[in-house]
Protein backbone atom coordinates (compact mmCIF):
# COMPACT_ATOMS: atom_id res chain seq x y z
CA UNK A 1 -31.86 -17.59 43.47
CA UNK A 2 -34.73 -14.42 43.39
CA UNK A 3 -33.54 -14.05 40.00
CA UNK A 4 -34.20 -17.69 38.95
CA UNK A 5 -37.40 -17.60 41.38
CA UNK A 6 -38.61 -13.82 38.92
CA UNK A 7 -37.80 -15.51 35.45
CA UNK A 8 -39.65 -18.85 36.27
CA UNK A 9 -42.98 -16.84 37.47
CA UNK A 10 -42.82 -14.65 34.42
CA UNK A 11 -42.32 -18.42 32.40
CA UNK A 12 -45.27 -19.44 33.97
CA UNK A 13 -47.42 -16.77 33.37
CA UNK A 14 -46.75 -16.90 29.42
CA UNK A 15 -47.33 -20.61 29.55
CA UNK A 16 -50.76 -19.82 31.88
CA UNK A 17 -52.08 -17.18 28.94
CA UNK A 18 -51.25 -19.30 26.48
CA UNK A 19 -52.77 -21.74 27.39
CA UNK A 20 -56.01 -19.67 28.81
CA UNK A 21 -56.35 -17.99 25.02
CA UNK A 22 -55.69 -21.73 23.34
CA UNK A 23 -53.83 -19.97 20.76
CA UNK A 24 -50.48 -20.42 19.32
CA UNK A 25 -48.05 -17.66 18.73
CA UNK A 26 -48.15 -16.25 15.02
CA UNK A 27 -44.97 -15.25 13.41
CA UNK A 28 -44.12 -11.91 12.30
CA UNK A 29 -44.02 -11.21 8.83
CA UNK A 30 -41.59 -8.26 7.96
CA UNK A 31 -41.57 -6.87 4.36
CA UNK A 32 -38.44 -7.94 1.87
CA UNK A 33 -36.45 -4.57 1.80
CA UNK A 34 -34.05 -5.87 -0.73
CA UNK A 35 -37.06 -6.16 -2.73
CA UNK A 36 -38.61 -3.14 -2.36
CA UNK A 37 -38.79 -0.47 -5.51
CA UNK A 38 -40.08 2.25 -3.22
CA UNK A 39 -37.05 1.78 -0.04
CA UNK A 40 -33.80 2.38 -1.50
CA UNK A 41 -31.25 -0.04 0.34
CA UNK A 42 -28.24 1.60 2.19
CA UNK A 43 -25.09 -0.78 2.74
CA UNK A 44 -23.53 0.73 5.64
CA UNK A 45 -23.08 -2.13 8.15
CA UNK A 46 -20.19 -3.14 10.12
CA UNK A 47 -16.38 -1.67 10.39
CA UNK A 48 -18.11 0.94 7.89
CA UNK A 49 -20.39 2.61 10.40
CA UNK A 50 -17.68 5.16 11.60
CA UNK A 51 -17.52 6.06 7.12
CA UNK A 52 -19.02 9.74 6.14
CA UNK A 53 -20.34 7.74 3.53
CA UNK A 54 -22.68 4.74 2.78
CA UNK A 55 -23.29 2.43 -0.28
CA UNK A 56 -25.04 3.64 -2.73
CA UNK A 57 -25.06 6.99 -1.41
CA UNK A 58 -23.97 10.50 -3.31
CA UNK A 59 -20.29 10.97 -2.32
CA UNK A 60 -20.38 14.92 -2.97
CA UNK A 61 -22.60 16.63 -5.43
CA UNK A 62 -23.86 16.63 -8.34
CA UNK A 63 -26.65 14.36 -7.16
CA UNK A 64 -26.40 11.49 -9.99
CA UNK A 65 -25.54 8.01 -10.75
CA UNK A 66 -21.98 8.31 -11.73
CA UNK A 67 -20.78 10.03 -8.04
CA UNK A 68 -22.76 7.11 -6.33
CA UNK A 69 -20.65 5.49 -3.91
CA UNK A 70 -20.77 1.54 -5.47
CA UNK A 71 -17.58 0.43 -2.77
CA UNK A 72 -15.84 1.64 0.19
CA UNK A 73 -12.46 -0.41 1.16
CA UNK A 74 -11.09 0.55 4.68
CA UNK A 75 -7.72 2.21 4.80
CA UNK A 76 -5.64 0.09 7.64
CA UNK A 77 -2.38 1.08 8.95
CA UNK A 78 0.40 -0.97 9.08
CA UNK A 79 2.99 1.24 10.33
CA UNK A 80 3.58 0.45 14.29
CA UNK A 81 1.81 3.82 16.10
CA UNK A 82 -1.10 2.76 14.78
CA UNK A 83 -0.85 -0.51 13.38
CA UNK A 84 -4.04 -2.16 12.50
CA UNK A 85 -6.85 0.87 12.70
CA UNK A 86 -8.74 2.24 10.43
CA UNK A 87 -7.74 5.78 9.22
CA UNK A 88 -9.89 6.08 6.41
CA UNK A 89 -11.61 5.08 3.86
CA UNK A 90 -11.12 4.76 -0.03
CA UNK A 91 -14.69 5.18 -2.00
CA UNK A 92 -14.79 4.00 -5.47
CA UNK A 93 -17.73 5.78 -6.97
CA UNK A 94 -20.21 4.34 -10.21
CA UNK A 95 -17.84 6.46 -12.78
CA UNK A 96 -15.01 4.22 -11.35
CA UNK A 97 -13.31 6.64 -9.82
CA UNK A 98 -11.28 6.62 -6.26
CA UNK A 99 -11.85 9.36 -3.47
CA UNK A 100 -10.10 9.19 -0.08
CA UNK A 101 -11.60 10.08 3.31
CA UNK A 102 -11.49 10.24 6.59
CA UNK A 103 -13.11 8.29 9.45
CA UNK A 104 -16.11 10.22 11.11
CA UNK A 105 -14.63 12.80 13.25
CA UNK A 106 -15.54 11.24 16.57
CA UNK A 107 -13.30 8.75 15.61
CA UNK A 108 -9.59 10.42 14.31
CA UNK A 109 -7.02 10.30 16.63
CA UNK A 110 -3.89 12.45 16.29
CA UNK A 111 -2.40 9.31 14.66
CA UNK A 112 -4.83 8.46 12.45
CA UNK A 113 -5.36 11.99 10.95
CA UNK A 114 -1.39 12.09 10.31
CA UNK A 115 -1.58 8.71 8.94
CA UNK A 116 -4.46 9.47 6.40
CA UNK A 117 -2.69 13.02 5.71
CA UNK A 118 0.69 10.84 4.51
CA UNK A 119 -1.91 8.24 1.92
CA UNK A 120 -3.23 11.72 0.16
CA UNK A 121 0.13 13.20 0.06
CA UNK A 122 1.50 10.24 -1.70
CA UNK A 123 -1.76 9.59 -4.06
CA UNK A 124 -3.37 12.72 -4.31
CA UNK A 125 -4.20 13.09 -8.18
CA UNK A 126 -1.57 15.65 -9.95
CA UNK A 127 -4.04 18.34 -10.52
CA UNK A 128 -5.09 18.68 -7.01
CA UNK A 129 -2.52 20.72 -5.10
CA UNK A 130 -4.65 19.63 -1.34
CA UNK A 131 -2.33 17.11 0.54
CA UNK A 132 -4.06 17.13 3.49
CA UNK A 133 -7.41 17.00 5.06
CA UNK A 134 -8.77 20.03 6.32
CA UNK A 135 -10.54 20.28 9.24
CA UNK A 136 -14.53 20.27 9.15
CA UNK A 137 -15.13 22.88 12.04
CA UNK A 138 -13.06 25.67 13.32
CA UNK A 139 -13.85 27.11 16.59
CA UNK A 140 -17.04 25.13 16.47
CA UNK A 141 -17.99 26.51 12.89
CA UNK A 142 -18.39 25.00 9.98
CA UNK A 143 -15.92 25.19 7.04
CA UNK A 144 -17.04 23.77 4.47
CA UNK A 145 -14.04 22.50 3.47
CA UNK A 146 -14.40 19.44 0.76
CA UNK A 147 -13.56 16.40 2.71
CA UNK A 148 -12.97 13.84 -0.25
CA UNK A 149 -9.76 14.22 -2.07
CA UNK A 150 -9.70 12.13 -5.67
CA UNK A 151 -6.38 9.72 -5.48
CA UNK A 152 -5.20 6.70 -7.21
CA UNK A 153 -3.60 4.38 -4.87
CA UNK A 154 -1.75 1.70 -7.30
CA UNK A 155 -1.47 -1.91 -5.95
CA UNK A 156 2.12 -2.08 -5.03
CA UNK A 157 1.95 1.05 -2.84
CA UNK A 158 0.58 -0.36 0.66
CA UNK A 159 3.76 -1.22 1.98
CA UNK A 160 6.00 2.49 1.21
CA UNK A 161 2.25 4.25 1.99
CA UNK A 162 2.63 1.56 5.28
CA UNK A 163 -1.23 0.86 4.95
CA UNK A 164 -3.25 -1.99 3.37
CA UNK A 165 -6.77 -1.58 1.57
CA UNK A 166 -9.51 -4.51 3.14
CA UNK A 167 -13.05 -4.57 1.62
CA UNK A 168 -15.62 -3.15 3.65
CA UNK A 169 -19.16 -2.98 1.84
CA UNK A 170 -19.72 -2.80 -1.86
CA UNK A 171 -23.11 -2.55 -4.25
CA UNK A 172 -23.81 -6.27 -5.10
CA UNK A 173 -22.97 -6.71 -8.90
CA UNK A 174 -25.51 -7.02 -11.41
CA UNK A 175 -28.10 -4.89 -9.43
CA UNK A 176 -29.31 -1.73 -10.93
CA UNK A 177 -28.31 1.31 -8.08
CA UNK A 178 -31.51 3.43 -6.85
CA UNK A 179 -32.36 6.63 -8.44
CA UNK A 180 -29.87 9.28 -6.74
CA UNK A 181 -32.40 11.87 -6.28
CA UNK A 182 -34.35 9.32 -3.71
């Protein structure tokens, strides 16, 4: 009852200045971002927040358009331990190629990490002799270790890989991606 007795005097006193000042409210008006040449727009909304990685964001260096990120598809398990979490993600970059990751690193569990480990043993690309991600600190130092690892998951592997690929974010098509160097 105070509570209902607080919000209708603070009601009232809106109403009262309103109509005191004789004015009526003005809408904001925000600026188009999606239109703006200056503002270059970052797709990372969503299940993607916990991805290293944004749309149309560098992956890894060199800083230009062809290792833009232009698609990130989340990497569910299927398998029973951790059936239906993310463990990673897959980034398809401008050049077309596929790079796997890992979730943010507040977010790996035990399970996830050995679930993403088993997708990049089975897909990592034949020249690459990594089949597992390394970790990104050690003793609370940094490693450096590369934390995308180039794969090619093909179509029919989701259910022996026990994972399935769902669309997350991706670069609208048709629109021209933002200088890299922004």
């Amino acid at each position: 009852m105070l509570n209902q007795t607080i919000l209708a005097a603070l009601l009232g006193t809106a109403t009262l200045a309103q109509a005191q000042t004789g004015s009526t409210p003005v809408p904001i008006q925000t600026p188009d971002v999606l239109n703006s040449v200056q503002t270059p727009v970052v797709l990372n909304s969503g299940s993607c927040l916990d991805s290293t990685r944004a749309v149309p964001q560098v992956l890894q260096p060199p800083v230009v358009r062809a290792t833009q990120v232009v698609r990130i598809d989340k990497v569910v398990s299927t398998a029973t331990m951790t059936d239906g979490e993310v463990v990673g993600f897959v980034y398809t970059l401008q050049d077309g190629t596929t790079w796997l990751g890992q979730r943010t690193a507040q977010y790996v569990s035990p399970a996830q990490a050995a679930a993403i480990n088993a997708v990049l043993a089975s897909t990592h690309m034949p020249t690459d002799t990594t089949t597992e991600f390394p970790p990104q600190t050690r003793l609370g130092i940094k490693t450096n270790y590369q934390q995308f690892f180039r794969v090619q998951i093909p179509p029919t592997a989701g259910g022996a890989l026990r994972i399935r690929l769902d669309p997350c974010v991706a670069w609208p098509a048709g629109n021209q991606l933002p200088d890299p160097a922004l």
